[in-house]
C-alpha atoms as a PDB file:
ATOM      1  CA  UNK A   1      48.769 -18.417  -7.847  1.00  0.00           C
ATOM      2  CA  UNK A   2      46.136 -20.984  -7.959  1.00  0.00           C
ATOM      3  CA  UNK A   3      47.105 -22.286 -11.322  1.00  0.00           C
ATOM      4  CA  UNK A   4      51.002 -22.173 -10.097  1.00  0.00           C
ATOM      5  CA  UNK A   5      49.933 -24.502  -6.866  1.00  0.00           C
ATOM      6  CA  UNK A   6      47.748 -26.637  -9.007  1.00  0.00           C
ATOM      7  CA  UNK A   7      50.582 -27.408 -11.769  1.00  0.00           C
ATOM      8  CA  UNK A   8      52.901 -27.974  -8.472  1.00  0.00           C
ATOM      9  CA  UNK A   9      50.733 -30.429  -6.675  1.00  0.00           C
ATOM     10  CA  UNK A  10      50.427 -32.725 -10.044  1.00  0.00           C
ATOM     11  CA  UNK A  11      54.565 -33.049  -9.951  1.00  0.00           C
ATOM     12  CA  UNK A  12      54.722 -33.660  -6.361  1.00  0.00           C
ATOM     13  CA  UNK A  13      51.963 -36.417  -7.168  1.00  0.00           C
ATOM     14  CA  UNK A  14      53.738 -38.336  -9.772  1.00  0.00           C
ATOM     15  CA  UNK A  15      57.009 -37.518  -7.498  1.00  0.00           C
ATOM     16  CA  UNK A  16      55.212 -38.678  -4.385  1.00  0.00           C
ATOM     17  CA  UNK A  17      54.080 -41.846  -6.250  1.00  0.00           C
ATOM     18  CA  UNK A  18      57.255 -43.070  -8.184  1.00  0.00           C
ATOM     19  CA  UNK A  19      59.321 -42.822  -5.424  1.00  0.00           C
ATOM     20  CA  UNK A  20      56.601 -45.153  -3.153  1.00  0.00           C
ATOM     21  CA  UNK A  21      57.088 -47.691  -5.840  1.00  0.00           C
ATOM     22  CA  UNK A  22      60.862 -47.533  -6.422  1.00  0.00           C
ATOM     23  CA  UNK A  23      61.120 -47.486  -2.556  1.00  0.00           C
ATOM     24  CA  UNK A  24      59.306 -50.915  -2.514  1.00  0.00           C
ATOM     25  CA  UNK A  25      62.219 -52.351  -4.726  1.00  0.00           C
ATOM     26  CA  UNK A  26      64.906 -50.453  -2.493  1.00  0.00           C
ATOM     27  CA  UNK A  27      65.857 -48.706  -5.668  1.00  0.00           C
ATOM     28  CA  UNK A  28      65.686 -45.041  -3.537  1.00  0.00           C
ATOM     29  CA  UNK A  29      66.384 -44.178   0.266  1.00  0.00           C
ATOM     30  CA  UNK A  30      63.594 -43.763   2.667  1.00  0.00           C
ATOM     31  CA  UNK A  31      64.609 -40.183   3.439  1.00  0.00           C
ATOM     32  CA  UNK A  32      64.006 -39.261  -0.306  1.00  0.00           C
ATOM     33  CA  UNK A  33      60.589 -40.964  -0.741  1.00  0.00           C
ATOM     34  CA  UNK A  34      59.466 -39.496   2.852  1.00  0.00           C
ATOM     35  CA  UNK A  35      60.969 -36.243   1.900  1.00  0.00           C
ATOM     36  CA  UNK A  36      58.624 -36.470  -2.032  1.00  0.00           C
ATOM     37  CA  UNK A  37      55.298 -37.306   0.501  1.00  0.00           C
ATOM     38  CA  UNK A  38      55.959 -34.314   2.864  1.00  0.00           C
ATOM     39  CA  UNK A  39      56.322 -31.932  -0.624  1.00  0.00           C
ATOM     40  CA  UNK A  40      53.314 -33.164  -1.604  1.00  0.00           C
ATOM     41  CA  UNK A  41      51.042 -32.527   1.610  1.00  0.00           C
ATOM     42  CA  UNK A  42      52.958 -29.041   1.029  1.00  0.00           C
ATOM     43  CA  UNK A  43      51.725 -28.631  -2.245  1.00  0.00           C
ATOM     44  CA  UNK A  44      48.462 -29.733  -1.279  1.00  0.00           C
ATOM     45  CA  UNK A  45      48.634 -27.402   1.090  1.00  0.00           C
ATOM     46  CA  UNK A  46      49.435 -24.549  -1.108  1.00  0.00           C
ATOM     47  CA  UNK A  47      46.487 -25.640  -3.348  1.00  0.00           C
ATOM     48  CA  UNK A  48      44.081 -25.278  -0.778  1.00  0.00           C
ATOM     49  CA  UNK A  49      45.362 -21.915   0.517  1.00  0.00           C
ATOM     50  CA  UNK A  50      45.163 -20.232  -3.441  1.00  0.00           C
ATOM     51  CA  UNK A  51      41.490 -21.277  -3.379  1.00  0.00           C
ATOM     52  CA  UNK A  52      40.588 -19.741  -0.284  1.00  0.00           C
ATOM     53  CA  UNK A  53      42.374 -16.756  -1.746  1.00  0.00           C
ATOM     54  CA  UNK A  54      40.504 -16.516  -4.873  1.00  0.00           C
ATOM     55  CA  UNK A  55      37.158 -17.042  -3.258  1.00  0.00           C
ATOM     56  CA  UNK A  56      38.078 -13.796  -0.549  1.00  0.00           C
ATOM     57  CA  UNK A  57      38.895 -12.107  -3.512  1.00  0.00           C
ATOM     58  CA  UNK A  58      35.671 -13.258  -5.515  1.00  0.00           C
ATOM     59  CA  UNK A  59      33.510 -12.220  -2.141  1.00  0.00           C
ATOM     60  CA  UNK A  60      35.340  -9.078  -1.656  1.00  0.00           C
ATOM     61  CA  UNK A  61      34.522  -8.109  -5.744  1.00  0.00           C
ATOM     62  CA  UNK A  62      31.427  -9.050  -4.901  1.00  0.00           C
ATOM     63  CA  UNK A  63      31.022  -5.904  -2.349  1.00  0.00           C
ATOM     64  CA  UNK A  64      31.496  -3.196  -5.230  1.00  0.00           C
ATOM     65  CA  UNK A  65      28.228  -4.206  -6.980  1.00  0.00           C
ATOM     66  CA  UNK A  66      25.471  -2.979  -4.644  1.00  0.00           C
ATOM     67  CA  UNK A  67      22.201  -5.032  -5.468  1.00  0.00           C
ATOM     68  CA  UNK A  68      18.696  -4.076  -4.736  1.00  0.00           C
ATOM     69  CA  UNK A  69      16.758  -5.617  -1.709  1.00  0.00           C
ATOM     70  CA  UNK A  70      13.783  -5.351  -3.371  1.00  0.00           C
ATOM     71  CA  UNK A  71      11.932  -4.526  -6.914  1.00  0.00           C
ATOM     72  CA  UNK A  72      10.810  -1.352  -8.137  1.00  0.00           C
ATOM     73  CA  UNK A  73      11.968   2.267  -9.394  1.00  0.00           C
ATOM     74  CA  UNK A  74      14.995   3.769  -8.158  1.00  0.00           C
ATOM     75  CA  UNK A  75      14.982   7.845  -7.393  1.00  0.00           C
ATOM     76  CA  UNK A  76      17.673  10.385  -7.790  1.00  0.00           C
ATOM     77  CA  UNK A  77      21.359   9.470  -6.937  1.00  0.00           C
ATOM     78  CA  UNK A  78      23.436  10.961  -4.444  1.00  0.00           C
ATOM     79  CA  UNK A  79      26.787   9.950  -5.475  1.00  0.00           C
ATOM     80  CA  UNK A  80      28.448   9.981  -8.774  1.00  0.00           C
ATOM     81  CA  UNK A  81      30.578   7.318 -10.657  1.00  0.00           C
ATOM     82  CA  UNK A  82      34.085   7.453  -9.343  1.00  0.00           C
ATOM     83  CA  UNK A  83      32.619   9.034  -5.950  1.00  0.00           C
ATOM     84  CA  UNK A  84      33.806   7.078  -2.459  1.00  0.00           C
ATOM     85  CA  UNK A  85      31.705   5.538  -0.308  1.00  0.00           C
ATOM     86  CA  UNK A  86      32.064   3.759   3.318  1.00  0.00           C
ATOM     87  CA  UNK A  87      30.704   1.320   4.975  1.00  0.00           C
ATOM     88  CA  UNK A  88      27.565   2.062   7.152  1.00  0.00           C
ATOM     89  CA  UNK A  89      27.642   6.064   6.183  1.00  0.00           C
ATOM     90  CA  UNK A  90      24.512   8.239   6.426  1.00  0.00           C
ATOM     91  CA  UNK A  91      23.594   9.199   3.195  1.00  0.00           C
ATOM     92  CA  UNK A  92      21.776   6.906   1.003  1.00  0.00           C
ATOM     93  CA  UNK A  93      23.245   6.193  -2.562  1.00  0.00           C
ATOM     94  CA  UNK A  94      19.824   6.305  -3.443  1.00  0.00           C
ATOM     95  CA  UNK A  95      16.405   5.655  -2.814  1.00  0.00           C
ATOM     96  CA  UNK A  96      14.007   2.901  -4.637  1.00  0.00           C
ATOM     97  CA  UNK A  97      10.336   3.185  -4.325  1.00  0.00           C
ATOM     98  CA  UNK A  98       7.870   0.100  -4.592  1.00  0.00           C
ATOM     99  CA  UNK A  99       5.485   0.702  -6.935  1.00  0.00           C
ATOM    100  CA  UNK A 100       3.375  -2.675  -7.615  1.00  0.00           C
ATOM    101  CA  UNK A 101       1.877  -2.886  -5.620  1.00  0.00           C
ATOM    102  CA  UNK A 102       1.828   0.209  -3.346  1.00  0.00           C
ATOM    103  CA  UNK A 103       0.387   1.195  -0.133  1.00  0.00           C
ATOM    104  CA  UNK A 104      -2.502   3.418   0.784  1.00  0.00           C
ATOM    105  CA  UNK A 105      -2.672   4.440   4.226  1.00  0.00           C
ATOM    106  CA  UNK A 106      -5.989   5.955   5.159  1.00  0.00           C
ATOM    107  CA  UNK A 107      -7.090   7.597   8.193  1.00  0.00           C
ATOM    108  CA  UNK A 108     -10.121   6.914  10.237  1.00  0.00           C
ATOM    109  CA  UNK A 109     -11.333   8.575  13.339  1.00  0.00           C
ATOM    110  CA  UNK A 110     -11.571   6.748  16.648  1.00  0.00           C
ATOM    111  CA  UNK A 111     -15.173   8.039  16.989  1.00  0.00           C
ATOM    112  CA  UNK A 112     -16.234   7.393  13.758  1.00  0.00           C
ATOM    113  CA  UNK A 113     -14.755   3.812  14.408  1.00  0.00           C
ATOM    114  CA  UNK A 114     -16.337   3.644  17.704  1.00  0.00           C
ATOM    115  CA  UNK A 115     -19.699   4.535  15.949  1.00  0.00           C
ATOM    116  CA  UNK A 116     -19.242   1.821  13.758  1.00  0.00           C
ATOM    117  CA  UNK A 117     -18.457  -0.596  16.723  1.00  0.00           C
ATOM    118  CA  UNK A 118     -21.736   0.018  18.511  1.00  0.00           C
ATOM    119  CA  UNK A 119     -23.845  -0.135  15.422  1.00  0.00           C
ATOM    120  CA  UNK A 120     -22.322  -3.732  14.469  1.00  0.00           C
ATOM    121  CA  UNK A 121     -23.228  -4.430  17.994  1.00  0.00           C
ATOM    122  CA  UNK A 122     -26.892  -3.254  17.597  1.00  0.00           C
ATOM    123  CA  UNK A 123     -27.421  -5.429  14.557  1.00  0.00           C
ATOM    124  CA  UNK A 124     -27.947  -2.190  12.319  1.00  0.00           C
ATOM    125  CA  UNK A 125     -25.370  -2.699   9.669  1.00  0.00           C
ATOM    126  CA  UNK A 126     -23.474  -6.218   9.066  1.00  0.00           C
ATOM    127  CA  UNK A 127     -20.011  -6.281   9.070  1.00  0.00           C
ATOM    128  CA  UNK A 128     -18.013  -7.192   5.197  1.00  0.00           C
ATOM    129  CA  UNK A 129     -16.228 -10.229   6.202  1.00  0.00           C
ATOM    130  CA  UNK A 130     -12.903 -10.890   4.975  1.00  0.00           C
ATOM    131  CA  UNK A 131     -10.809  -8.734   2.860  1.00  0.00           C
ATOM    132  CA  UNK A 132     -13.013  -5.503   1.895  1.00  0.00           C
ATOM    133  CA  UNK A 133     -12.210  -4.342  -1.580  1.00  0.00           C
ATOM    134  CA  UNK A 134     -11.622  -0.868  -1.894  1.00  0.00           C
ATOM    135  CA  UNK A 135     -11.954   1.336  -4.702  1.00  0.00           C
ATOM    136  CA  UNK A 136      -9.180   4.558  -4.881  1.00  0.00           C
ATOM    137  CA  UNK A 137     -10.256   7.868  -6.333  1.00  0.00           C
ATOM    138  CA  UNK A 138      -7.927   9.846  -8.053  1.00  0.00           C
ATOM    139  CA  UNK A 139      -6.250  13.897  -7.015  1.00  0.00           C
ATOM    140  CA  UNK A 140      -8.997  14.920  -9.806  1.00  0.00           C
ATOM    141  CA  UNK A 141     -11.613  12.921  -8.496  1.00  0.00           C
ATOM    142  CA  UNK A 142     -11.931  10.002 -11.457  1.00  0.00           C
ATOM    143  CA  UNK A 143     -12.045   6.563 -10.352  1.00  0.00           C
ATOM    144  CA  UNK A 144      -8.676   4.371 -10.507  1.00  0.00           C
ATOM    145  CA  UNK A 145      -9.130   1.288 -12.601  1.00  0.00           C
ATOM    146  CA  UNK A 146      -7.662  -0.921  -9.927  1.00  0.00           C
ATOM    147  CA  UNK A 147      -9.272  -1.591  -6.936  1.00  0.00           C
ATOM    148  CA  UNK A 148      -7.339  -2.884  -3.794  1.00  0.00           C
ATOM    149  CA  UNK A 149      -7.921  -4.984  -0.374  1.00  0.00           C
ATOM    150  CA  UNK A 150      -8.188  -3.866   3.392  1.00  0.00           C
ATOM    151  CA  UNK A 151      -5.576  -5.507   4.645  1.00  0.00           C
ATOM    152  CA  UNK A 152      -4.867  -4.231   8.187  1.00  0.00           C
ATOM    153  CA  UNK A 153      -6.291  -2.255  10.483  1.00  0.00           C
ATOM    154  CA  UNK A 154      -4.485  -0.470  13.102  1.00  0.00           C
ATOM    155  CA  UNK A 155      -4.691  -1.416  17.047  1.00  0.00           C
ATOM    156  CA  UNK A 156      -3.788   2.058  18.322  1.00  0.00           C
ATOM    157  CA  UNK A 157      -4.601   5.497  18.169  1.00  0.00           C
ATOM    158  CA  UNK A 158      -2.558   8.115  16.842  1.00  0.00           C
ATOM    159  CA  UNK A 159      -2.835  10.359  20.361  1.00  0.00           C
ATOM    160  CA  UNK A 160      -2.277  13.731  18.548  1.00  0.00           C
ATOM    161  CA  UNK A 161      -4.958  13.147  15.983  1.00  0.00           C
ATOM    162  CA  UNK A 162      -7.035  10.634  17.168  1.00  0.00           C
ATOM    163  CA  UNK A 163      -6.937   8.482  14.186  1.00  0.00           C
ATOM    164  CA  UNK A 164      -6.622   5.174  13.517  1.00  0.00           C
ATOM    165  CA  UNK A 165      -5.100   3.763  10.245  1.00  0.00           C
ATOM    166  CA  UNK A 166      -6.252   1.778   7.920  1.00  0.00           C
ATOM    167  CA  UNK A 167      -3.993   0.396   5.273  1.00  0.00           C
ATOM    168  CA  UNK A 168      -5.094  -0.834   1.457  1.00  0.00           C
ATOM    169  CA  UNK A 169      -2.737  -2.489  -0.629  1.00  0.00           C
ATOM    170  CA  UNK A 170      -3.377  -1.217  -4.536  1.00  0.00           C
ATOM    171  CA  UNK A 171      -2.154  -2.792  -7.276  1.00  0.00           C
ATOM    172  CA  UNK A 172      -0.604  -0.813  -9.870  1.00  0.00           C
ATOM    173  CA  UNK A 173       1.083  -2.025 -13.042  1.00  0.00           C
ATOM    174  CA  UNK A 174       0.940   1.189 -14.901  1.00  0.00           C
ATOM    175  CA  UNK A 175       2.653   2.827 -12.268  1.00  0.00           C
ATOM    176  CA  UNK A 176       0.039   5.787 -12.464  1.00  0.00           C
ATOM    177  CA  UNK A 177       0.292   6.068  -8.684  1.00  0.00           C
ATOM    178  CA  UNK A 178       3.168   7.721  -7.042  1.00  0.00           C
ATOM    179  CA  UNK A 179       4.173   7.555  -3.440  1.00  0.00           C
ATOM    180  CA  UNK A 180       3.366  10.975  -1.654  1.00  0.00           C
ATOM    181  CA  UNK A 181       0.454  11.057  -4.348  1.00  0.00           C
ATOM    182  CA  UNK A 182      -3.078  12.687  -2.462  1.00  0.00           C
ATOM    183  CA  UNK A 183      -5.558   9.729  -3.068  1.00  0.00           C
ATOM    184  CA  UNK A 184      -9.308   9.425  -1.768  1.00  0.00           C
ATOM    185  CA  UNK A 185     -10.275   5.607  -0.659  1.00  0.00           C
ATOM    186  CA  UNK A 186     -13.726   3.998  -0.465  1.00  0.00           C
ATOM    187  CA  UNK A 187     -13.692   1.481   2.368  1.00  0.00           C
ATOM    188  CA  UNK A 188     -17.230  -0.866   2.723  1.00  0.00           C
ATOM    189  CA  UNK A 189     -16.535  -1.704   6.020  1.00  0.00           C
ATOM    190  CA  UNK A 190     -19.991  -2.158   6.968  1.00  0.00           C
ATOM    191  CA  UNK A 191     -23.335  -2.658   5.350  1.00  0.00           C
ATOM    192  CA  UNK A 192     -26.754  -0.924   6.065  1.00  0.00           C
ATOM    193  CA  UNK A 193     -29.496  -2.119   4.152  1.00  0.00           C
ATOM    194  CA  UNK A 194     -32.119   0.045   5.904  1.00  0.00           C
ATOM    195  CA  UNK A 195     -29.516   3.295   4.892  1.00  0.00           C
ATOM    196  CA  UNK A 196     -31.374   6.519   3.969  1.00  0.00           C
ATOM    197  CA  UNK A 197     -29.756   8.962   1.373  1.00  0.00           C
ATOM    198  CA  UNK A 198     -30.720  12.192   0.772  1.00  0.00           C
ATOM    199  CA  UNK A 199     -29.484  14.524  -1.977  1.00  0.00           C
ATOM    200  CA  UNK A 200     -26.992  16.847  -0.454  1.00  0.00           C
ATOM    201  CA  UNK A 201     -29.033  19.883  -2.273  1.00  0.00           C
ATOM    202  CA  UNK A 202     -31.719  19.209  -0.410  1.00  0.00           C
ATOM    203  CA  UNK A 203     -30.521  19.564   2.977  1.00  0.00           C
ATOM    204  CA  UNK A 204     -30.064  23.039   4.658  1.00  0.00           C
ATOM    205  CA  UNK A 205     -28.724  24.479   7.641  1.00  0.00           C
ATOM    206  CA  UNK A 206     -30.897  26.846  10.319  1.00  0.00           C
ATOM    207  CA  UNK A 207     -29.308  28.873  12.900  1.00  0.00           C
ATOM    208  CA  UNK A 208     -27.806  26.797  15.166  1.00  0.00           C
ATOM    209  CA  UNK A 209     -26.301  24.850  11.633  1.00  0.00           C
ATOM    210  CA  UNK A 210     -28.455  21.755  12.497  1.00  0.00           C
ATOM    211  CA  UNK A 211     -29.540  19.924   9.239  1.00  0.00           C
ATOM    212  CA  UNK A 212     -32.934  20.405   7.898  1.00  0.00           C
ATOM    213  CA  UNK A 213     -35.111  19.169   5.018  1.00  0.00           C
ATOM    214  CA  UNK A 214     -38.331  20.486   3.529  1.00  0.00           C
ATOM    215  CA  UNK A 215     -40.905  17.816   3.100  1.00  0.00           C
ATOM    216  CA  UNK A 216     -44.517  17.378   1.189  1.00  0.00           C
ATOM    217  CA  UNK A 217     -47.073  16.862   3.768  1.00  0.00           C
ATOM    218  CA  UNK A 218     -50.855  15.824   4.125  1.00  0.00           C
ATOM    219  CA  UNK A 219     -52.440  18.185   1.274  1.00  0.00           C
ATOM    220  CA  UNK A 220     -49.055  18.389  -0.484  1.00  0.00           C
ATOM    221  CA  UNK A 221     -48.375  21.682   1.868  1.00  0.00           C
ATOM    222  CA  UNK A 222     -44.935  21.886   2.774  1.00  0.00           C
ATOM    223  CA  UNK A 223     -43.239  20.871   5.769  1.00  0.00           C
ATOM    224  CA  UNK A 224     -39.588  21.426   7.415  1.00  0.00           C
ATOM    225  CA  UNK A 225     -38.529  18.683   9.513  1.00  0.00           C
ATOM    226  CA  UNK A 226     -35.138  18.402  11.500  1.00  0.00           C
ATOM    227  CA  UNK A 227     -32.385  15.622  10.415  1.00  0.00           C
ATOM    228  CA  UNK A 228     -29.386  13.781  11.698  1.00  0.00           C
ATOM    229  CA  UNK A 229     -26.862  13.189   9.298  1.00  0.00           C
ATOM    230  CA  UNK A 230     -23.632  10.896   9.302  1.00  0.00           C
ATOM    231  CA  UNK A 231     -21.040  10.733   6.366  1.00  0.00           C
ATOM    232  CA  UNK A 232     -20.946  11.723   2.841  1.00  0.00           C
ATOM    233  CA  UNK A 233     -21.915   8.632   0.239  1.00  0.00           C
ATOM    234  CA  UNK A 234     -21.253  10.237  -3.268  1.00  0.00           C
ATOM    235  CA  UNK A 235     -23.240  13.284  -3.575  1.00  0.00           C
ATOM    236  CA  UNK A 236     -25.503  12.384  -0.518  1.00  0.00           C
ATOM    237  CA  UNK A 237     -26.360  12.517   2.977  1.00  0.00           C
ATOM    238  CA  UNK A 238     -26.790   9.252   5.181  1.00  0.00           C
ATOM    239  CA  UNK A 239     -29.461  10.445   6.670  1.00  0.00           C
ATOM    240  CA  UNK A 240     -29.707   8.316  10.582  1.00  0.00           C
ATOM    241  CA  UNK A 241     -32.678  10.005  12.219  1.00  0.00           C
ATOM    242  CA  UNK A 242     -35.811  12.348  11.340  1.00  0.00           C
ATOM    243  CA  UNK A 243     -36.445  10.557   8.058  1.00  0.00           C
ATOM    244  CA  UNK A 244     -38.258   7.125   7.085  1.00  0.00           C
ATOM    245  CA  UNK A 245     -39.715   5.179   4.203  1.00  0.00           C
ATOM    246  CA  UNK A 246     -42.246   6.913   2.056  1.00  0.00           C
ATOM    247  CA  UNK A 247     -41.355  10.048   3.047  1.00  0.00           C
ATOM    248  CA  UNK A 248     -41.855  12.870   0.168  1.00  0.00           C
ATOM    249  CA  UNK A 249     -38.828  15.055   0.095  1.00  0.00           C
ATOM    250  CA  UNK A 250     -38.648  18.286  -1.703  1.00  0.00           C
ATOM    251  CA  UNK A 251     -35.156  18.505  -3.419  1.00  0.00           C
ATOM    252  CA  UNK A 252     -35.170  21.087  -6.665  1.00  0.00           C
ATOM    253  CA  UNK A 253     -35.892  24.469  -5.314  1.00  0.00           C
ATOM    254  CA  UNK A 254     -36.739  23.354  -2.018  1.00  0.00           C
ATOM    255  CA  UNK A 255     -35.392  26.750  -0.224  1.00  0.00           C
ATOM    256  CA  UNK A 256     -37.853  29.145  -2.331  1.00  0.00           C
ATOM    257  CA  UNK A 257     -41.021  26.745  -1.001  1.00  0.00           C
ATOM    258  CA  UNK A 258     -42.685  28.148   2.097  1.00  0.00           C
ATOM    259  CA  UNK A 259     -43.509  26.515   5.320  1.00  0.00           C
ATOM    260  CA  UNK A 260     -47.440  25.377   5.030  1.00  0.00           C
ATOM    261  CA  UNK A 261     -47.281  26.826   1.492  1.00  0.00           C
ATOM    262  CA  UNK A 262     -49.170  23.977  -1.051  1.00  0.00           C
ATOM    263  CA  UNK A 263     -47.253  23.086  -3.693  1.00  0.00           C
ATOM    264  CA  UNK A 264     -47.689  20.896  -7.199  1.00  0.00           C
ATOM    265  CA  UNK A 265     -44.707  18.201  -6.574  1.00  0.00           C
ATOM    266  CA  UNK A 266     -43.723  15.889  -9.626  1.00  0.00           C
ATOM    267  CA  UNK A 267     -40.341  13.647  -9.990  1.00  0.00           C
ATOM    268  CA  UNK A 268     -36.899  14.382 -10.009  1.00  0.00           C
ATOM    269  CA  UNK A 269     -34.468  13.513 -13.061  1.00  0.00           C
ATOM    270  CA  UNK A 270     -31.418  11.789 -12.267  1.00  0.00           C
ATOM    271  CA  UNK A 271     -29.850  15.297 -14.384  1.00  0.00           C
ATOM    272  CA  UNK A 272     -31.206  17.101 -11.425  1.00  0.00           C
ATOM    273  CA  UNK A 273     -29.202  14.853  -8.861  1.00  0.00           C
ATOM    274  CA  UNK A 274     -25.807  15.315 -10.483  1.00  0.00           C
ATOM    275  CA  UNK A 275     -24.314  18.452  -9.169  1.00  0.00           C
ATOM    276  CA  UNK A 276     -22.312  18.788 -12.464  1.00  0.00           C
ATOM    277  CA  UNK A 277     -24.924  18.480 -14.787  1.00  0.00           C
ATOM    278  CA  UNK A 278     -27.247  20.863 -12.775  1.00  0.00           C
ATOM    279  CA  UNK A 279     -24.115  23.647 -12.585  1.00  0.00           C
ATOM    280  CA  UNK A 280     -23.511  23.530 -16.426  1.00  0.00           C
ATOM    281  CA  UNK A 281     -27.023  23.858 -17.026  1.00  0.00           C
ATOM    282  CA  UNK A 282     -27.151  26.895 -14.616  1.00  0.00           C
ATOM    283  CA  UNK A 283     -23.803  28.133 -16.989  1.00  0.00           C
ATOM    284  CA  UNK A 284     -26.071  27.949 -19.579  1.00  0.00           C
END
């Protein structure tokens, strides 16, 4: 129709024109070279109304190719080829899943946080300014390559839990990581340089399941001396009270040694420390 219109509004031009200049010689009426301006304004007209036309019919083409908001991998379809769908139904036609980078939501409790609060505020630790890497450990506990930022942390708590959330944005261009995926995340939110760490070994528990730790005393005689422990660092205590520099801590067989007993102490090998090492030597 557009084409039709077009070819239309060229004759009513040449029509429209001719008969201006014919009419200047009085060689045609007035009526018939107003009548060959009004066709063309019609034709004009017509021109203008195809295009419109086409581009409706461009948009609405336009609607049955559905493009993606955003990048990533798209999941299982719900509809089939040849399937009809509406306008603003429920079902998805599918679902697409960002996967570099993705987001790891971690959850913190508001007492630990609150304990972190007043120790910043003591001067203890010192706070990691800006954006905090943190490092992502894997369903089978290896490390992740990647390491991410802190970006956010939340300004409410969660009143069923009691957590607050923490979100890390991790970069992952081999698309190892999958949403859903169980992840572990190492946040260094604070620093403490005067930290004490303590082989997890060589802490027990007595009857009331407080911590304890056998230590060498004056004479090398053994000692037990109660602890206060915060969070897990690797394979070791954070020890925050009952402990201090210089201290000689009995770690390897440490349960078999008796109170006021003297015993001959000598170092510990880092193949002692590691759990795994110590358990396949005990396999063999």
């Amino acid at each position: 129709q557009l084409a039709q219109a077009e070819a239309a509004l060229t004759t009513a031009r040449l029509k429209a024109t001719r008969y201006h200049t014919l009419l200047g010689v009085d060689a045609v009426s007035r009526q018939d070279a107003d009548d060959a301006a009004a066709t063309l304004q019609q034709d004009q007209a017509a021109v203008t109304s195809a295009r419109a036309a086409l581009e409706s019919a461009r948009i609405n083409l336009g609607y049955t190719r559905i493009l993606a908001p955003i990048a990533g991998r798209i999941g299982t379809s719900s509809v089939t080829a040849g399937a009809l769908v509406t306008a603003h139904q429920d079902a998805a036609l599918a679902t697409i899943q960002r996967l570099d980078p993705i987001y790891l939501d971690v959850s913190q409790s508001s007492l630990q946080l609150l304990a972190l609060r007043k120790q910043l505020a003591d001067g203890r630790i010192k706070a990691v300014d800006g954006k905090a890497q943190v490092k992502v450990l894997l369903e089978d506990g290896s490390a992740y390559a990647h390491p991410g930022t802190l970006e956010f942390t939340g300004t409410s708590v969660d009143t069923g839990t009691g957590n607050v959330t923490l979100r890390a944005v991790i970069p992952n261009p081999e698309h190892l990581l999958l949403p859903g995926m169980y992840l572990r995340a190492v946040l260094p939110l604070a620093d403490d340089d005067q930290a004490i760490l303590v082989p997890q070994q060589a802490v027990t528990r007595d009857a009331k399941g407080e911590p304890e730790v056998k230590l060498l005393g004056p004479g090398d005689t053994v000692v037990e001396r109660r602890i206060a422990t915060a969070e897990v660092v690797g394979h070791d205590w954070r020890v925050t009270s009952g402990l201090k520099p210089g201290d000689r801590l009995l770690v390897v067989n440490a349960s078999n040694a008796a109170v006021g007993a003297k015993v001959r102490p000598y170092p510990v090998s880092e193949a002692q420390l590691d759990p795994a090492a110590a358990a396949a030597a005990g396999n063999d």
